[in-house]
C-alpha atoms as a PDB file:
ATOM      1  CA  UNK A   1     130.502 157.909  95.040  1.00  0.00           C
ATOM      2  CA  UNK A   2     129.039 156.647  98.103  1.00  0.00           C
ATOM      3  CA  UNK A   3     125.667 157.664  96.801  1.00  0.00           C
ATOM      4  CA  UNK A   4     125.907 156.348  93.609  1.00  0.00           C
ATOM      5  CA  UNK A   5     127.152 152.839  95.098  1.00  0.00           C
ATOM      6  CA  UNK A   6     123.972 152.311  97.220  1.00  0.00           C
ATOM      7  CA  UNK A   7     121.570 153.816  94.446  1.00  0.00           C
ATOM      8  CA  UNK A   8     122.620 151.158  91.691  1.00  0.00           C
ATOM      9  CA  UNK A   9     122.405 148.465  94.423  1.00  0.00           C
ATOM     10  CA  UNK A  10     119.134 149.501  95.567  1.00  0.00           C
ATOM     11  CA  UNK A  11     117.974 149.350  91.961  1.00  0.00           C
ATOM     12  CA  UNK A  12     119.537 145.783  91.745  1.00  0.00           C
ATOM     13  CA  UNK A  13     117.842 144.661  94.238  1.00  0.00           C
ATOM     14  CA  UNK A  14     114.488 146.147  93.220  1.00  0.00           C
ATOM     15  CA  UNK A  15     114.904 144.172  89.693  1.00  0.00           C
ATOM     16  CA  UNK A  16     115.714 140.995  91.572  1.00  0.00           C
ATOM     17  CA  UNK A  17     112.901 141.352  93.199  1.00  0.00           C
ATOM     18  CA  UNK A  18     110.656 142.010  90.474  1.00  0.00           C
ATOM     19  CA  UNK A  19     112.137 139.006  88.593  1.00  0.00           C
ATOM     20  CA  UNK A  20     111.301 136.746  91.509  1.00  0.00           C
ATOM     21  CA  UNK A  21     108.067 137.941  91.567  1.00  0.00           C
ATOM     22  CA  UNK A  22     107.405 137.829  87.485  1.00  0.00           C
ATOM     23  CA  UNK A  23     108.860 133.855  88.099  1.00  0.00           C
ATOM     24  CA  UNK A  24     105.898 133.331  90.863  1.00  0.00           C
ATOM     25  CA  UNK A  25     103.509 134.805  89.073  1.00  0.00           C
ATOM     26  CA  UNK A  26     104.102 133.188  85.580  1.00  0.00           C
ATOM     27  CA  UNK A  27     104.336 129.858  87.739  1.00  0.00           C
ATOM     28  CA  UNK A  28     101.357 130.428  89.330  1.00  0.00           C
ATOM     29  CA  UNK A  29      99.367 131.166  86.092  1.00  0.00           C
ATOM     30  CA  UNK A  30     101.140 128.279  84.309  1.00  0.00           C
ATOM     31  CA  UNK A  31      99.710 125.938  87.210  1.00  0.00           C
ATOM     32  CA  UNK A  32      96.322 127.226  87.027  1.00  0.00           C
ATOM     33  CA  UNK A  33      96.331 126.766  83.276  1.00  0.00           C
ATOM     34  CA  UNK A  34      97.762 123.056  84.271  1.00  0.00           C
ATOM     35  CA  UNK A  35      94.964 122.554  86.166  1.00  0.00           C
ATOM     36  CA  UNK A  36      92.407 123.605  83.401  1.00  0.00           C
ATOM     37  CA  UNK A  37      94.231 121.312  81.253  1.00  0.00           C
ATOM     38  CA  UNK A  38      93.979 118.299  83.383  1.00  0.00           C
ATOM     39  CA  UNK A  39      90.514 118.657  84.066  1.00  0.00           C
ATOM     40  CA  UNK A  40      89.799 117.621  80.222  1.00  0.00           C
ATOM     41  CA  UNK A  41      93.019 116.016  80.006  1.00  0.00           C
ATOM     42  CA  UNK A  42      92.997 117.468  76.462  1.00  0.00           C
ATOM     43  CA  UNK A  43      96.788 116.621  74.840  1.00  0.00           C
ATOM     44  CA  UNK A  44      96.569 120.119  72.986  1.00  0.00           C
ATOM     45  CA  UNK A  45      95.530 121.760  76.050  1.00  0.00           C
ATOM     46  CA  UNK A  46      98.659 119.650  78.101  1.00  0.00           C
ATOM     47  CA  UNK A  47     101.272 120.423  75.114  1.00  0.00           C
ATOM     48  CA  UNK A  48     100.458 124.020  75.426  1.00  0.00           C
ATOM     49  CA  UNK A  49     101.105 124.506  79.340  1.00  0.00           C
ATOM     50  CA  UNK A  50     104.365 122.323  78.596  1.00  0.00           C
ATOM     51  CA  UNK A  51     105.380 125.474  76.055  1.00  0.00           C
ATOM     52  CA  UNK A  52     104.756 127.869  79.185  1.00  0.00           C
ATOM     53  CA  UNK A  53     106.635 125.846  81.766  1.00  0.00           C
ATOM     54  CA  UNK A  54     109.663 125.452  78.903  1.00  0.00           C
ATOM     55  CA  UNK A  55     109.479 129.223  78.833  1.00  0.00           C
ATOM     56  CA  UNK A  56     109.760 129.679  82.217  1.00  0.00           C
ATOM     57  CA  UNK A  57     112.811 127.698  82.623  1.00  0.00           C
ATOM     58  CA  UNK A  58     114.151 130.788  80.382  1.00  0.00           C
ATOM     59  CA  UNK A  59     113.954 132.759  83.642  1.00  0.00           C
ATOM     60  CA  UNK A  60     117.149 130.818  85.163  1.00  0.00           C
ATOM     61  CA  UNK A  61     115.069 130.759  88.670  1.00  0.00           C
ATOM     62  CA  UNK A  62     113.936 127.495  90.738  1.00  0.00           C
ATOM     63  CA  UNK A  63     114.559 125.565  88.000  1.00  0.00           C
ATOM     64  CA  UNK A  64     113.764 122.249  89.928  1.00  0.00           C
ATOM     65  CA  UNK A  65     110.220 123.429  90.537  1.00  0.00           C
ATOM     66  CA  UNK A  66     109.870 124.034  86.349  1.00  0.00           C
ATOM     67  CA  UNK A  67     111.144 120.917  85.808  1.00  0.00           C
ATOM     68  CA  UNK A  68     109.161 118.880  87.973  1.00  0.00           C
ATOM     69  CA  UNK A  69     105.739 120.734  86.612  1.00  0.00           C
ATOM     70  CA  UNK A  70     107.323 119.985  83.227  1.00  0.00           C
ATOM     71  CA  UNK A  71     107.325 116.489  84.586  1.00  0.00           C
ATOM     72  CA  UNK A  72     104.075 116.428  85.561  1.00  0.00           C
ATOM     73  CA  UNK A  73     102.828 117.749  82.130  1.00  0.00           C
ATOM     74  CA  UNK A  74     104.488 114.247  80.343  1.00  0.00           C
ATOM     75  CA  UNK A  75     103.198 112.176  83.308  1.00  0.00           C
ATOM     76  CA  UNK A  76      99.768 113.344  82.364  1.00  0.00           C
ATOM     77  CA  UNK A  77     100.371 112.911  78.838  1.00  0.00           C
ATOM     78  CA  UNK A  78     101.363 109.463  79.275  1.00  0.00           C
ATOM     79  CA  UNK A  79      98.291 108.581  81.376  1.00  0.00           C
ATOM     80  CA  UNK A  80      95.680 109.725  79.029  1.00  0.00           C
ATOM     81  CA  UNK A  81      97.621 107.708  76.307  1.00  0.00           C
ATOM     82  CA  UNK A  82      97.081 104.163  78.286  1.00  0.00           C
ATOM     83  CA  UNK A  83      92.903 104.980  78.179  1.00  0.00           C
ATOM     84  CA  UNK A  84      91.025 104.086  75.411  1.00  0.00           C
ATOM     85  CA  UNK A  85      93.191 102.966  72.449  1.00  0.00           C
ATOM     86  CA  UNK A  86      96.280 102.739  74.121  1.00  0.00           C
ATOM     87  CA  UNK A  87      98.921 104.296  72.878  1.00  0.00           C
ATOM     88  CA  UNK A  88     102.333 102.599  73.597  1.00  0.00           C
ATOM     89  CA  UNK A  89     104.832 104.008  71.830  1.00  0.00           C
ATOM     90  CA  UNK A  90     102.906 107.623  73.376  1.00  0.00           C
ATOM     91  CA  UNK A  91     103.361 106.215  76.489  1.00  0.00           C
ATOM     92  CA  UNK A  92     106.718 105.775  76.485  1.00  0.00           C
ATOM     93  CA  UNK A  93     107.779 109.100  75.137  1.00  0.00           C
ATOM     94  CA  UNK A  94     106.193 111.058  77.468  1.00  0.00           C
ATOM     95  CA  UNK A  95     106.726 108.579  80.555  1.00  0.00           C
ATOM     96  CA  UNK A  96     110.762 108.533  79.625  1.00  0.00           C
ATOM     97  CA  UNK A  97     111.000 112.422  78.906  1.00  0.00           C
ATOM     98  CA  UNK A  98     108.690 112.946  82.520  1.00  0.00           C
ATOM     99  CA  UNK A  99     111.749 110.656  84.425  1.00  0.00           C
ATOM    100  CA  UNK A 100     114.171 112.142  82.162  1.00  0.00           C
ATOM    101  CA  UNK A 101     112.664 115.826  83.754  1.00  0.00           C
ATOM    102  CA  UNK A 102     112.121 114.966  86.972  1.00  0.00           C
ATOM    103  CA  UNK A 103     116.156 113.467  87.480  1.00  0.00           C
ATOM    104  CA  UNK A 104     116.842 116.865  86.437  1.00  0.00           C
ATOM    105  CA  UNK A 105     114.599 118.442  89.460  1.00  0.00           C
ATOM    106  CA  UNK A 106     115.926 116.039  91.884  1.00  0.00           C
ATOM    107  CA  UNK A 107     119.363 116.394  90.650  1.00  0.00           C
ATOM    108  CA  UNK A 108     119.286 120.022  92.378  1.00  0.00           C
ATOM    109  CA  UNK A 109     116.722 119.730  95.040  1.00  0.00           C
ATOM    110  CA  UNK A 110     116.588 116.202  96.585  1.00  0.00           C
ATOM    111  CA  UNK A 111     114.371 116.335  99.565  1.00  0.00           C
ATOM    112  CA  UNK A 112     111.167 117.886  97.760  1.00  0.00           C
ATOM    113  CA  UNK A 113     108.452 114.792  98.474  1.00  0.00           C
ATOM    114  CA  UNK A 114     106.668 115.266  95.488  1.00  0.00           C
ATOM    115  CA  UNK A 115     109.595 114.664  93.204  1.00  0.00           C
ATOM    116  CA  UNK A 116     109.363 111.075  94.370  1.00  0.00           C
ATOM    117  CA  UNK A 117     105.923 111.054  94.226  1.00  0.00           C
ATOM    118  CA  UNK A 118     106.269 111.712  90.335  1.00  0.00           C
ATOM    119  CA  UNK A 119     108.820 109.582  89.988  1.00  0.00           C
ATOM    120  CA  UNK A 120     106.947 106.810  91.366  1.00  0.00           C
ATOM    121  CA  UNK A 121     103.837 107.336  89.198  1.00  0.00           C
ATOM    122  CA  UNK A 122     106.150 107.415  86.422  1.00  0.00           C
ATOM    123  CA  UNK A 123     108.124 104.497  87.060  1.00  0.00           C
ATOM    124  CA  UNK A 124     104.518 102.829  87.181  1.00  0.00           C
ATOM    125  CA  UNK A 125     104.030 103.381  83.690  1.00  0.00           C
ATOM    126  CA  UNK A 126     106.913 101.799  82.380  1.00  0.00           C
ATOM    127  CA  UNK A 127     105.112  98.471  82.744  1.00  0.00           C
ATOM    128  CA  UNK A 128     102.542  99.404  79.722  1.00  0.00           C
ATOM    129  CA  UNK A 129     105.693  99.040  77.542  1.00  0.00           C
ATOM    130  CA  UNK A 130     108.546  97.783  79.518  1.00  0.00           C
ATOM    131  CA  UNK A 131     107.148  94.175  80.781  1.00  0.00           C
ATOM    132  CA  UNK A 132     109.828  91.951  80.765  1.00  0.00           C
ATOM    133  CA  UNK A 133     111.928  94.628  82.826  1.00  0.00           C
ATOM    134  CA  UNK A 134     109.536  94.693  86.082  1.00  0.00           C
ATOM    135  CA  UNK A 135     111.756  93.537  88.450  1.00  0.00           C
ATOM    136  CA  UNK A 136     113.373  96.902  87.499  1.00  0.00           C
ATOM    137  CA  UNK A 137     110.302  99.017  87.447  1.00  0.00           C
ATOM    138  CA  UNK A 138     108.891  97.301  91.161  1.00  0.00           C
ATOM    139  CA  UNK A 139     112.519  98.607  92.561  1.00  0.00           C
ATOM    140  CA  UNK A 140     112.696 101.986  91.120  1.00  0.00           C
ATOM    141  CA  UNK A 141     109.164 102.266  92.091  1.00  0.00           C
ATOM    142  CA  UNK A 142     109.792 101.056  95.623  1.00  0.00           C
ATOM    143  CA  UNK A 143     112.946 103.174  96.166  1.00  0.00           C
ATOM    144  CA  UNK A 144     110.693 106.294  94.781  1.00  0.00           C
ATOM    145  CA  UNK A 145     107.544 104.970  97.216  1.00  0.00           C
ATOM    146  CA  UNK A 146     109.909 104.900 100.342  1.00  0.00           C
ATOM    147  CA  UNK A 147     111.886 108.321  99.709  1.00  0.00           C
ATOM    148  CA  UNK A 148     108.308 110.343  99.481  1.00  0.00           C
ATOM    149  CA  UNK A 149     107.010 108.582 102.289  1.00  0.00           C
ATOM    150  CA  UNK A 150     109.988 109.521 104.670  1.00  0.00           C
ATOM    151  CA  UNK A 151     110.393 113.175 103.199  1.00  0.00           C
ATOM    152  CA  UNK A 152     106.571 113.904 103.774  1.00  0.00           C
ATOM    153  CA  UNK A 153     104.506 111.145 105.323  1.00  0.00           C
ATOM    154  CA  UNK A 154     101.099 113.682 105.410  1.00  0.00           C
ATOM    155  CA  UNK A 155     101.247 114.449 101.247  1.00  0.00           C
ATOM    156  CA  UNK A 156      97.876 113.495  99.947  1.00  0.00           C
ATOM    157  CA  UNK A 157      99.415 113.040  96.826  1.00  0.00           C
ATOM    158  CA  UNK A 158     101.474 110.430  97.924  1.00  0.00           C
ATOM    159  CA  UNK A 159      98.847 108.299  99.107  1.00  0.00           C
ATOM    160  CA  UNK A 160      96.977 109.319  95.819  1.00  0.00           C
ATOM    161  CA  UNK A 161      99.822 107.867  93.942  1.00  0.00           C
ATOM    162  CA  UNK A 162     100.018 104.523  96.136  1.00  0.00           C
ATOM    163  CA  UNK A 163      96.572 103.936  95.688  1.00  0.00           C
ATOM    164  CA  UNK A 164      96.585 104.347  92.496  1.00  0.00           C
ATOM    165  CA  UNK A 165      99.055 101.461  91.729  1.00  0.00           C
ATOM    166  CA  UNK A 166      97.287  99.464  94.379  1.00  0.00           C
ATOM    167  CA  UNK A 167      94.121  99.991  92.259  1.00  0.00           C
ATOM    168  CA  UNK A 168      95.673  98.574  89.218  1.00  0.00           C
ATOM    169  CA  UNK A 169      97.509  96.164  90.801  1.00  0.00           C
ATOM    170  CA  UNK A 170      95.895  92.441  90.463  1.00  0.00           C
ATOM    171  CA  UNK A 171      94.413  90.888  93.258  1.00  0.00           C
ATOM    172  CA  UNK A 172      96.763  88.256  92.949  1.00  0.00           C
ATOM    173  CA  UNK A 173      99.734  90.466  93.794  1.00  0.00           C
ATOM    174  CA  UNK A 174      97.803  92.112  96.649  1.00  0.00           C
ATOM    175  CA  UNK A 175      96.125  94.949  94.671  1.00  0.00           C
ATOM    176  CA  UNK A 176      91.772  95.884  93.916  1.00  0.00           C
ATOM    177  CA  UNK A 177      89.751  98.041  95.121  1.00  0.00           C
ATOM    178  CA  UNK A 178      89.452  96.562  98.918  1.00  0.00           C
ATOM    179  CA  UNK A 179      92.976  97.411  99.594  1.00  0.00           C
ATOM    180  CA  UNK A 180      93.185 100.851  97.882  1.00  0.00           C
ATOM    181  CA  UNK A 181      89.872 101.938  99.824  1.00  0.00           C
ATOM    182  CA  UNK A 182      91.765 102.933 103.384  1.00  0.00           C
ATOM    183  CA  UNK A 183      94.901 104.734 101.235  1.00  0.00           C
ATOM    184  CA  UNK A 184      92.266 106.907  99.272  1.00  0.00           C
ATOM    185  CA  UNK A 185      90.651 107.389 102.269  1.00  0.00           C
ATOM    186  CA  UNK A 186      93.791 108.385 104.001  1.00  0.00           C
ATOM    187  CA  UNK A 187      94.760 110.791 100.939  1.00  0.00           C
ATOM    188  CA  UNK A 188      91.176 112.331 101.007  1.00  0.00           C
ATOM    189  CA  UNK A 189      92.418 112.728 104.627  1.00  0.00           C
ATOM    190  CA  UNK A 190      95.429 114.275 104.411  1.00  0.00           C
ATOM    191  CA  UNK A 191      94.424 116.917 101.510  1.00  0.00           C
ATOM    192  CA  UNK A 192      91.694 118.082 104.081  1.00  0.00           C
ATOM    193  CA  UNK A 193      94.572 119.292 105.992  1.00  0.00           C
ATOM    194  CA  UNK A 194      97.234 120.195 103.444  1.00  0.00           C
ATOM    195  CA  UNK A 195      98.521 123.970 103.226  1.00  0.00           C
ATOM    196  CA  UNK A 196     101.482 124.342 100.641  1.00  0.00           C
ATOM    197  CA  UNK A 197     104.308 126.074 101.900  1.00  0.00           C
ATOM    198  CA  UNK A 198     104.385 128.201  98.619  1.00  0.00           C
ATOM    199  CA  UNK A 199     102.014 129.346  96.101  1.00  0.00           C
ATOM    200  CA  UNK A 200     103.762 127.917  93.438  1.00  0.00           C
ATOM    201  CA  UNK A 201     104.046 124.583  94.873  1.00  0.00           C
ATOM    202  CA  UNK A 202     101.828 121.360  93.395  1.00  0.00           C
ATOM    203  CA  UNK A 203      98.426 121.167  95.264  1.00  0.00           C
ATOM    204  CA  UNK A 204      96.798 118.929  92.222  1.00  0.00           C
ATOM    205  CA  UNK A 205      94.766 115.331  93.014  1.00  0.00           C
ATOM    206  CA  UNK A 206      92.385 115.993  95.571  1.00  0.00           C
ATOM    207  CA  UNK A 207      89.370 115.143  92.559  1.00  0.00           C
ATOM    208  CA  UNK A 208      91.196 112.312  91.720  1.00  0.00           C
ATOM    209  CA  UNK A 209      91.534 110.568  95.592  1.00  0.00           C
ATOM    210  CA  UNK A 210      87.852 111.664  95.995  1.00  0.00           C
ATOM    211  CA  UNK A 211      86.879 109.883  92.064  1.00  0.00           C
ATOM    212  CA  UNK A 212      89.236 106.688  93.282  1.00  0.00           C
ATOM    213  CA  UNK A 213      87.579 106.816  96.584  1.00  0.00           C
ATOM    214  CA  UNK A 214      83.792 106.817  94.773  1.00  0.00           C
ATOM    215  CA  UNK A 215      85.546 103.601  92.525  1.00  0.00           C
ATOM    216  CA  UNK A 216      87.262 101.791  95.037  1.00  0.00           C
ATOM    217  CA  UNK A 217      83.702 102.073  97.267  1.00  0.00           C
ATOM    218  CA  UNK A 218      81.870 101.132  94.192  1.00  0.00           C
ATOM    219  CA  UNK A 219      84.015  98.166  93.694  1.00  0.00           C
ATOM    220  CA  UNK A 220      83.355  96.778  97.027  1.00  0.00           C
ATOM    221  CA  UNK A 221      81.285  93.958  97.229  1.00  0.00           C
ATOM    222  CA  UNK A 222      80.834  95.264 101.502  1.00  0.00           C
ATOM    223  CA  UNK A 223      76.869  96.374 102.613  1.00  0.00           C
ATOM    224  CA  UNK A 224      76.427 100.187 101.811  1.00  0.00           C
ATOM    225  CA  UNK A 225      79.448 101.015  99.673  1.00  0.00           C
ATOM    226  CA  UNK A 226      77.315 101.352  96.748  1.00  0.00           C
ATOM    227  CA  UNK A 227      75.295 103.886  98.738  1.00  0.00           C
ATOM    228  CA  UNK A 228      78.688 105.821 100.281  1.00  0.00           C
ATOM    229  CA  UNK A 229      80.245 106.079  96.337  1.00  0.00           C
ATOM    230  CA  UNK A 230      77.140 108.176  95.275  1.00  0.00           C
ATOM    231  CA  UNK A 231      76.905 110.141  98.457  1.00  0.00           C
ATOM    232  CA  UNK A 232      80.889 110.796  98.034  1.00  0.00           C
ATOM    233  CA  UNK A 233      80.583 111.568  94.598  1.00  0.00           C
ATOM    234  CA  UNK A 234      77.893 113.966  94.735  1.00  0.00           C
ATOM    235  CA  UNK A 235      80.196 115.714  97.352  1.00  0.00           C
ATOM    236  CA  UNK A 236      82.876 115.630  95.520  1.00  0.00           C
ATOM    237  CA  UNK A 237      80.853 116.717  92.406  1.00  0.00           C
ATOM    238  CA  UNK A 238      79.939 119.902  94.060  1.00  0.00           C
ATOM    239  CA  UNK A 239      83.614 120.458  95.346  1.00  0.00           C
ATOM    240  CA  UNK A 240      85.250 120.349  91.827  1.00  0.00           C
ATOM    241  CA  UNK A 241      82.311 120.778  89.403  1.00  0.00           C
ATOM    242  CA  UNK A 242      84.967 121.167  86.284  1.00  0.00           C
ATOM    243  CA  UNK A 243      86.289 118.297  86.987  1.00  0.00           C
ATOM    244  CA  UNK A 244      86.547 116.348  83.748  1.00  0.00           C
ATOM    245  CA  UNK A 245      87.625 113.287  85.636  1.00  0.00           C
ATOM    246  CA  UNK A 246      84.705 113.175  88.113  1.00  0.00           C
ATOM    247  CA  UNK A 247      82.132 114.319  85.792  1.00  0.00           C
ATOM    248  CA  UNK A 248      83.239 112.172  82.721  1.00  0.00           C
ATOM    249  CA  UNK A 249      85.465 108.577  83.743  1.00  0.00           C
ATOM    250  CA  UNK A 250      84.103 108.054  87.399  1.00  0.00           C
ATOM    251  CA  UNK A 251      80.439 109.445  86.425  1.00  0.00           C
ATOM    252  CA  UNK A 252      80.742 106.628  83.888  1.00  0.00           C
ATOM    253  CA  UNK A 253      82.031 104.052  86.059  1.00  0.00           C
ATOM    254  CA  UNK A 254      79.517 104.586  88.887  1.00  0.00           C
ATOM    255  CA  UNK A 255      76.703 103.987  86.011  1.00  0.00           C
ATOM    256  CA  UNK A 256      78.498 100.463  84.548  1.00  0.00           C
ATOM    257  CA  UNK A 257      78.663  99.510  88.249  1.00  0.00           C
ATOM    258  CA  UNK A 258      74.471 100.064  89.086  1.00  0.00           C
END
């Protein structure tokens, strides 16, 4: 009986493990595939990984991690919506389903960083659609700023995220390009250095603090910035060559900017 006992647990424990290790490996795939999406930031493309994450979740395992990708997915959504013809009413589906996904994450696992990095970005966007509530939107996006910054103050993405909204920010309200310049630089920084504690874990946005970098240097009105954004860029070119973002948006920008 003894025998029997240990050689269904042993089994158990075998499948357990297998299961864990299907979970990693679909994550990891479904990130990669992320990653291929967001380099062409094609909706299709985004909608589809979204499908794989949701199917994931299916698995019952680190749900906060699904999620917060899941997140991610409707945070990227949103974003391409507010280029070109913006989209409002696109932007606030995806924006509000992102925070209504990434509650969910934090809800279970509350000192993961780049939760609050997401929710910060996200909270961002509600001002394409949600302007007569900013005094809400500048506090949720504060509290979500300050939580990141004191679970992980070396993310990259973090300062990615800041810059970002510094960026965009008017120069009346202490935003433009001058003042995002040493928080890309410090994001280019800190991704130099950054080693994820698992595989499955988000390791996006270095091409996008290097193509922010190249725009905020571009922007600059200082001696030789012009000069440092193409040197950058071309770096930054070879680094991530499928970059849609580098090699399409910022390509464009550097050009407008000659």
């Amino acid at each position: 009986m003894r025998k029997l006992f240990l050689a269904v647990l042993l089994i158990a424990i075998t499948f357990n493990t297998l299961k864990a290790d299907d979970f990693t490996d679909a994550v990891i795939k479904a990130k990669k595939n992320l990653q291929s999406a967001l380099n062409t930031y094609d909706e299709k493309a985004l909608l589809k990984v979204r499908g794989e994450f949701e199917r994931i979740l299916q698995l019952k395992k680190q749900e906060w991690i699904v999620n917060y990708y899941i997140a991610m997915v409707d945070y990227s959504i949103a974003y391409t919506a507010m280029g070109g013809k913006q989209d409002k009413d696109k932007v606030k589906k995806y924006t509000e389903s992102g925070l209504n996904f990434i509650e969910k994450s934090i809800l279970v696992r509350d000192d993961f960083s780049d939760s609050y990095v997401l929710r910060y970005a996200l909270n961002f966007n509600r001002w394409v659609y949600e302007q007569d509530k900013m005094a809400d939107i500048m506090q949720q996006s504060g509290d979500a700023k300050e939580k990141a910054e004191k679970l992980d103050p070396e993310n990259p993405r973090f300062y990615l995220m800041d810059g970002m909204s510094t960026f965009y920010m008017p120069e009346a309200f202490g935003g433009g390009a001058k003042k995002a310049t040493p928080i890309f630089e410090k994001s280019v920084e800190m991704f130099g250095k950054r080693v994820e504690k698992e595989a499955y874990y988000p390791d996006w946005g270095k091409d996008l603090a290097y193509g922010f970098l190249v725009m905020s240097y571009a922007k600059r009105d200082d001696d030789g910035n012009k000069k440092k954004a193409a040197d950058l860029y071309d770096k930054a070119s070879k680094e991530f060559p499928d970059s849609g973002f580098l090699k399409g948006y910022v390509k464009k920008q550097l050009e407008e900017l000659k």
